[in-house]
Every structure is written in structure tokens, then in C-alpha cells.
N, C-alpha and C. Protein backbone atom coordinates (compact mmCIF):
# COMPACT_ATOMS: atom_id res chain seq x y z
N UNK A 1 1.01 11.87 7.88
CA UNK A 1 1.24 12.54 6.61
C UNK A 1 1.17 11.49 5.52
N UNK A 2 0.49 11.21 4.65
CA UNK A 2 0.11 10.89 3.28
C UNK A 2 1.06 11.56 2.02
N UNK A 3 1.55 10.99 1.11
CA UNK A 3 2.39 11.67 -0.01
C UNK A 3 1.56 10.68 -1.24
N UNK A 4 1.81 10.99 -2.61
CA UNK A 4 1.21 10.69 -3.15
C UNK A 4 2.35 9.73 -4.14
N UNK A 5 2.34 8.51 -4.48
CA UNK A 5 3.28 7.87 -4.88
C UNK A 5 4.79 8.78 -6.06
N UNK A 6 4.23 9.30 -7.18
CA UNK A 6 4.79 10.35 -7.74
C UNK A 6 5.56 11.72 -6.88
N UNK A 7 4.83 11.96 -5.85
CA UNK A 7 5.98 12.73 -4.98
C UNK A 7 7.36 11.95 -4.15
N UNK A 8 6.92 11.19 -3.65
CA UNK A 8 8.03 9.77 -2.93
C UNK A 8 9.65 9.78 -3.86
N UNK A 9 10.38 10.25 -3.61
CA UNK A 9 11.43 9.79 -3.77
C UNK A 9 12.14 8.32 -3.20
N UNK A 10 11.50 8.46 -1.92
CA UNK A 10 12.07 7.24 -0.69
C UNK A 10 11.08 7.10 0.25
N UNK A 11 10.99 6.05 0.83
CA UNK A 11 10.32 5.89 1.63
C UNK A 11 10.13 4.77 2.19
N UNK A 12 10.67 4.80 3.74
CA UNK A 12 10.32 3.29 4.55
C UNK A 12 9.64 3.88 6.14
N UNK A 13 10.06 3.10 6.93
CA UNK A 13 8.66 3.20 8.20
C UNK A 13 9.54 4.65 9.00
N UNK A 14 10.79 4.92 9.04
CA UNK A 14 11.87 6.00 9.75
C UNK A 14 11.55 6.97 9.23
N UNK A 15 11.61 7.34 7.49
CA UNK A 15 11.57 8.31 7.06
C UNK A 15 10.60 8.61 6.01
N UNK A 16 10.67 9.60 4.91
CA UNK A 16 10.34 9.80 3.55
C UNK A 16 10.42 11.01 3.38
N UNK A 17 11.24 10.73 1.81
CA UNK A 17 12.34 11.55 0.84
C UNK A 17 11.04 12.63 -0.44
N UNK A 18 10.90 13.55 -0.12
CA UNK A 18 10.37 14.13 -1.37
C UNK A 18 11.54 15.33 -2.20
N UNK A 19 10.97 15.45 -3.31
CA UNK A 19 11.80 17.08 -4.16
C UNK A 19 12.43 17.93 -2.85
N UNK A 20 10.67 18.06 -2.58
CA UNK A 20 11.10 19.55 -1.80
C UNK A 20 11.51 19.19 0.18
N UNK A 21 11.26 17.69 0.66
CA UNK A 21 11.67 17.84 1.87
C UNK A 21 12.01 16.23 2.34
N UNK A 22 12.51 16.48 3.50
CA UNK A 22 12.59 14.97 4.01
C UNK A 22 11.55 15.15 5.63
N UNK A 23 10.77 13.92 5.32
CA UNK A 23 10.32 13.71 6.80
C UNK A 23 10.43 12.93 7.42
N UNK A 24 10.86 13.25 8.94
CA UNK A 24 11.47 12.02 9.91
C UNK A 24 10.20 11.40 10.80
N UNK A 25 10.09 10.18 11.03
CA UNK A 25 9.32 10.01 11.58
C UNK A 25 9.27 9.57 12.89
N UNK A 26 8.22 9.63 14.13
CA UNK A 26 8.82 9.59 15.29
C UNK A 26 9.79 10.42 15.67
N UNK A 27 10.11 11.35 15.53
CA UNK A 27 10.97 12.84 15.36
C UNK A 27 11.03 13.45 17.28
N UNK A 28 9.80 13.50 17.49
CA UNK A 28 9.80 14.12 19.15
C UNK A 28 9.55 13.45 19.81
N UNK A 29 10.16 13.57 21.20
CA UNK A 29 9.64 12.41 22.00
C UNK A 29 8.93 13.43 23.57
N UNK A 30 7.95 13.18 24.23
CA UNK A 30 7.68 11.62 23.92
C UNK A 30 6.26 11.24 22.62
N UNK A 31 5.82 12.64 22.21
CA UNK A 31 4.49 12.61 21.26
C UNK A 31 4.93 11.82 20.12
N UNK A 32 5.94 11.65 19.88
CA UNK A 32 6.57 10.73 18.42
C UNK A 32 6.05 11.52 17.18
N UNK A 33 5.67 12.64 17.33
CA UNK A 33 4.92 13.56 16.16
C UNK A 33 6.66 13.55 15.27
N UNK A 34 6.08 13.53 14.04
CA UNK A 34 7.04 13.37 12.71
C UNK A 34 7.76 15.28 12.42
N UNK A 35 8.77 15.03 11.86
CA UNK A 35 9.31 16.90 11.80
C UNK A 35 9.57 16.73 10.19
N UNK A 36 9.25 17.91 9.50
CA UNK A 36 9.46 18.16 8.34
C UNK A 36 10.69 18.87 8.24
N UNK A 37 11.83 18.55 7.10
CA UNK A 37 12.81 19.53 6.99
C UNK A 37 13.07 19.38 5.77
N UNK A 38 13.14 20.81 5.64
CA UNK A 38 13.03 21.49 3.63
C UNK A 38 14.45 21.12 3.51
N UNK A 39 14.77 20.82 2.51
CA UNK A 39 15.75 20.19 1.59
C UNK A 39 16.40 21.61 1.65
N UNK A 40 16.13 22.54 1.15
CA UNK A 40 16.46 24.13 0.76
C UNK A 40 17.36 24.65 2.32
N UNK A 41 16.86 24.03 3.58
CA UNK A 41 17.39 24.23 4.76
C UNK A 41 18.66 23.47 5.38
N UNK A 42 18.75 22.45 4.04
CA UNK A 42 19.94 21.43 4.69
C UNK A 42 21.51 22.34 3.99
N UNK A 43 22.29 22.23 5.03
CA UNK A 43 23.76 23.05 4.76
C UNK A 43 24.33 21.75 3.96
N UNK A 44 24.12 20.56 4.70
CA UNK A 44 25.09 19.72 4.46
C UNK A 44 24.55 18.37 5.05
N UNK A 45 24.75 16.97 4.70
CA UNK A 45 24.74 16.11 5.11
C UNK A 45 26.04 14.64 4.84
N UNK A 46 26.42 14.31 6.55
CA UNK A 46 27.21 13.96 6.28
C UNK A 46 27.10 12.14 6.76
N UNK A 47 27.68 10.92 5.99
CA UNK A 47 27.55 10.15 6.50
C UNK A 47 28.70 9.37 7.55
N UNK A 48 28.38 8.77 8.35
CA UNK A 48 29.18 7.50 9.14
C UNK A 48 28.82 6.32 9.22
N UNK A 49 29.77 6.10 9.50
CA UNK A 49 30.05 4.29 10.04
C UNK A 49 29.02 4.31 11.46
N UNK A 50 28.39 3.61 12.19
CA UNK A 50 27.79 3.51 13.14
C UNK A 50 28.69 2.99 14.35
N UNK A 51 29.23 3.74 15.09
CA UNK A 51 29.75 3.21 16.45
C UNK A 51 29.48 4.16 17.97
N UNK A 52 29.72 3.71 18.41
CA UNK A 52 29.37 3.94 19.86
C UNK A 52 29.33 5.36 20.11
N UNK A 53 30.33 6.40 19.53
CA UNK A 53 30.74 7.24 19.57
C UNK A 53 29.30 8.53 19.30
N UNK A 54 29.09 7.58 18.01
CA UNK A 54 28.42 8.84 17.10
C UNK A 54 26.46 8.01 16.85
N UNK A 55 26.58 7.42 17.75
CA UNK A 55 24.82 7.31 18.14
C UNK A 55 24.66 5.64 17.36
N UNK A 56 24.92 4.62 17.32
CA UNK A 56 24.67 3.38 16.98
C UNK A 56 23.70 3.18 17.97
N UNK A 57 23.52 3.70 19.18
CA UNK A 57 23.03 2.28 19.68
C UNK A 57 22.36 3.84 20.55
N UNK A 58 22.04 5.00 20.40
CA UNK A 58 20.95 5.50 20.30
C UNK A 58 19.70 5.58 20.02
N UNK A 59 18.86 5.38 20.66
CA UNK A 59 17.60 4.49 20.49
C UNK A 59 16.79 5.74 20.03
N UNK A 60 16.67 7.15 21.04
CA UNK A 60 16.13 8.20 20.32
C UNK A 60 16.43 8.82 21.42
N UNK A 61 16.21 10.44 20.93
CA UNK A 61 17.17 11.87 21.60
C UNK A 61 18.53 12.41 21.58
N UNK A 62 19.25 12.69 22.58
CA UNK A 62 20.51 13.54 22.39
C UNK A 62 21.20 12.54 23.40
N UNK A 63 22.91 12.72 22.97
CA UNK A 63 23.89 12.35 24.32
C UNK A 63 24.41 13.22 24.83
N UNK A 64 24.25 14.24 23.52
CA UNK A 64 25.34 15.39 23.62
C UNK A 64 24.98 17.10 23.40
N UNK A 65 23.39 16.96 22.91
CA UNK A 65 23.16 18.24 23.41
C UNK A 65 22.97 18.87 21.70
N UNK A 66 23.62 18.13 21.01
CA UNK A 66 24.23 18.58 19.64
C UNK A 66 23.62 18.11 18.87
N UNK A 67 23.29 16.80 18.26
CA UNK A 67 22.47 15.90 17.53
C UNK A 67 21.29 15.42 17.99
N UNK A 68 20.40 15.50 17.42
CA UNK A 68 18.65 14.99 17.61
C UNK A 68 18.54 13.74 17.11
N UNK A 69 18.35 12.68 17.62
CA UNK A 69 17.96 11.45 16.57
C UNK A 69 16.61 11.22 16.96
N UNK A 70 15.58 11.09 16.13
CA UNK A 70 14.77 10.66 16.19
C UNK A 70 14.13 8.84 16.40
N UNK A 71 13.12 8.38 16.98
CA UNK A 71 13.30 6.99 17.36
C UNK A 71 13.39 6.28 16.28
N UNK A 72 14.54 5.69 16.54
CA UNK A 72 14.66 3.86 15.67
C UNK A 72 14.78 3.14 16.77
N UNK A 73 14.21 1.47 17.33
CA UNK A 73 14.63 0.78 17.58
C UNK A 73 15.70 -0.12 17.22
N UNK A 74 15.78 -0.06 16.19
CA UNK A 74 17.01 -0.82 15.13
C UNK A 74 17.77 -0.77 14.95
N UNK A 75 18.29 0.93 15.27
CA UNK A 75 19.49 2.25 15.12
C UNK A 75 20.83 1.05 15.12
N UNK A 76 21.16 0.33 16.05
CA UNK A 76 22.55 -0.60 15.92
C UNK A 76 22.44 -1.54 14.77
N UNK A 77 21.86 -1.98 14.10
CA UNK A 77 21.87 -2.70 13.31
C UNK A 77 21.48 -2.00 12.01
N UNK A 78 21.56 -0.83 12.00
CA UNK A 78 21.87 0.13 10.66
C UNK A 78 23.37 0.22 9.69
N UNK A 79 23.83 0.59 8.69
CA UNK A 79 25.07 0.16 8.09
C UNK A 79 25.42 1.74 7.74
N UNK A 80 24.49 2.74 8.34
CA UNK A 80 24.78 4.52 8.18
C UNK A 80 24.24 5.20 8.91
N UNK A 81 24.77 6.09 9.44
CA UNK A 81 24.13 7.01 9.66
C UNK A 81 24.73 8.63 9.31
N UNK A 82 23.32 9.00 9.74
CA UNK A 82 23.42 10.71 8.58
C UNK A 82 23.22 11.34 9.45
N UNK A 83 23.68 12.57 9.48
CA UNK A 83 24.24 13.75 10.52
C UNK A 83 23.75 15.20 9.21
N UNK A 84 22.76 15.44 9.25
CA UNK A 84 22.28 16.41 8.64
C UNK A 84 22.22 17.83 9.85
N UNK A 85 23.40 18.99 9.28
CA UNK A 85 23.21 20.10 9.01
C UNK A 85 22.63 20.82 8.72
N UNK A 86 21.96 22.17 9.51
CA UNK A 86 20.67 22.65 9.09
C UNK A 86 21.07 24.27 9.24
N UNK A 87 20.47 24.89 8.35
CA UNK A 87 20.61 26.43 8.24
C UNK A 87 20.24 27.16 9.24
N UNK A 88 18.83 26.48 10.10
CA UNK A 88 18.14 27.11 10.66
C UNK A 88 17.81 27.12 11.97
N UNK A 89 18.61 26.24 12.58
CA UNK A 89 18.64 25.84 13.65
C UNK A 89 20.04 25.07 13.90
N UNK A 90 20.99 25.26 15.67
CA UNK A 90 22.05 24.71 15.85
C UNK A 90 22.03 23.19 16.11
N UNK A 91 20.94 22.62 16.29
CA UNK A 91 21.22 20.75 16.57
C UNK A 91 21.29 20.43 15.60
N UNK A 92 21.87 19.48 15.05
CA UNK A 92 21.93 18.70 14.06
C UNK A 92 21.22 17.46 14.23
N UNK A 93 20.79 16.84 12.99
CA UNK A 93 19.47 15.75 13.09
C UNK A 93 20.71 14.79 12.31
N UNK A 94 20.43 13.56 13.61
CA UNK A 94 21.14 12.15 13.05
C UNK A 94 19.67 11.40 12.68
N UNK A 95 19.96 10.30 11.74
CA UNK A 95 18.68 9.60 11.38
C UNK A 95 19.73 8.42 10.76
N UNK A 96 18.86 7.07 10.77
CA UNK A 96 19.05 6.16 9.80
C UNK A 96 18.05 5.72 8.97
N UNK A 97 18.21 4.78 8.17
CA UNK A 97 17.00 4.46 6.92
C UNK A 97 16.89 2.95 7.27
N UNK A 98 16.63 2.24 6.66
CA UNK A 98 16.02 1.19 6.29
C UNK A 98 17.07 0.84 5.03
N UNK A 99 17.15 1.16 4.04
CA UNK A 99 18.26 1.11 3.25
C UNK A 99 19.10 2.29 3.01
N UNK A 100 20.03 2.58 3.65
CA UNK A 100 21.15 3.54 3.24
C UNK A 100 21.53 3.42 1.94
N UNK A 101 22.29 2.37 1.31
CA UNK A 101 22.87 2.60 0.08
C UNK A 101 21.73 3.91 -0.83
N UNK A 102 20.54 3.54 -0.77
CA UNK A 102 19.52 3.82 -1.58
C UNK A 102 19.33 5.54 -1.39
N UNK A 103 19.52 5.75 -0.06
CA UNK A 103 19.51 6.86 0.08
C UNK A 103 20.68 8.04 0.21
N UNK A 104 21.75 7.44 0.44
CA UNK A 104 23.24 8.12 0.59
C UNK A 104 23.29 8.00 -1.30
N UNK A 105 22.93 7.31 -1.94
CA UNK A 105 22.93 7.78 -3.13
C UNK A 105 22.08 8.88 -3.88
N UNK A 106 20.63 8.76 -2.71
CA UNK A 106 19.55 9.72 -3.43
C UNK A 106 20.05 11.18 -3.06
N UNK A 107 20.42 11.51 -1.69
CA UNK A 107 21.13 12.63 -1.00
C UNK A 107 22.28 13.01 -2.02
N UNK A 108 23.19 12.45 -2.47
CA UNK A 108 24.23 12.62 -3.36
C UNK A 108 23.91 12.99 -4.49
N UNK A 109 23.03 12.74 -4.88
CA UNK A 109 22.22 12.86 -6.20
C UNK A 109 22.13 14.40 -6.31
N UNK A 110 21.32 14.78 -5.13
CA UNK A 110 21.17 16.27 -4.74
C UNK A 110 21.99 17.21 -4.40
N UNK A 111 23.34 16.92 -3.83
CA UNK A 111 24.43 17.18 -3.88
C UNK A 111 24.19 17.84 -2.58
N UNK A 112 23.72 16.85 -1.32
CA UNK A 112 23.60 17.22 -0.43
C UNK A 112 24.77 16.45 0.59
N UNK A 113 25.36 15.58 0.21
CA UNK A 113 26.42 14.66 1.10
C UNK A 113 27.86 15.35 0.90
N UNK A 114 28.17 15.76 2.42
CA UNK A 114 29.43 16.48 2.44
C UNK A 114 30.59 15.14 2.52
């Protein structure tokens, strides 16, 4: 997927932030095909601290049946992670960024961080 600089809100090699959606990248495994999710579909997004508990050192998939993370190799050496709520479906999508501050502010912005 291609965006055009003016659409980009955010964007590093995990994800990218537009108006209308966020896309994860490396999203399924094992095709690593990327998933689109409309902004309009998010209930809520919430952040954490990264520990053992709640997917740090989740490399990619589920522990628990409940949360989707899509692949990071890096995932432990992240300083957030996001637990996005979805209207439309019961798993919830964990993801990290490349820079959190940047984006737990852009999400907030939107008044999407519970």
C-alpha cells in the first residue's frame, strides 16, 4: 500500500496513521499481508507499559485468544503498547510503533485513547 505524503499522519516500517484509517503492517501470519482498520471502527484505544503479562516480548499472534499482535521483532524494546478496541470484531489488536510518544499523542488528538 502506497499513501501519498499529505494523507500520512504517521508513519514507520510497523504501521501508518491516516484521517480515515490505521494500517498495520505484517498483520497475518504466516502471509504477513498488512490489515486496514477504519478509525470510525475503533471503540477505544488503550495504552501500556510493556511487560510480560500484556505481550512485550510477543513477537507476533495471540497468547490468549483475545489480542492479535501483528509482527514486530523489536516488540520488547518498545516503551508502549496499544490495545485497540474494535466495534466490529471481538479480538482486540495490540501493536507497537517505532515512536509511541508521537503517536499516543496523535491517537489522543482524535480522542481515541481510553
Amino acid at each position: 500500500m502506497t499513501f501519498m505524503d499529505a494523507d500520512l499522519l504517521y508513519s514507520d516500517k510497523l504501521i501508518a496513521i491516516t484521517e480515515e484509517d490505521i494500517f498495520l503492517y505484517n498483520y497475518y501470519f504466516p502471509t504477513g499481508k498488512m490489515k486496514q482498520v477504519k478509525i470510525g471502527d475503533i471503540q477505544c484505544i488503550t495504552v501500556l507499559e510493556p511487560t510480560l503479562n500484556n505481550g512485550k516480548w510477543r513477537i507476533h499472534g495471540t497468547g490468549n485468544f483475545k489480542v492479535w499482535f501483528p509482527k514486530d521483532t523489536d516488540r520488547s524494546k518498545r516503551d508502549r503498547i496499544f490495545i485497540a478496541r474494535l466495534k466490529s470484531q471481538w479480538v482486540n489488536i495490540g501493536f507497537t510503533v517505532e515512536n509511541g510518544e508521537a503517536v499516543e499523542n496523535l491517537l489522543r488528538s482524535k480522542h481515541l485513547i481510553e
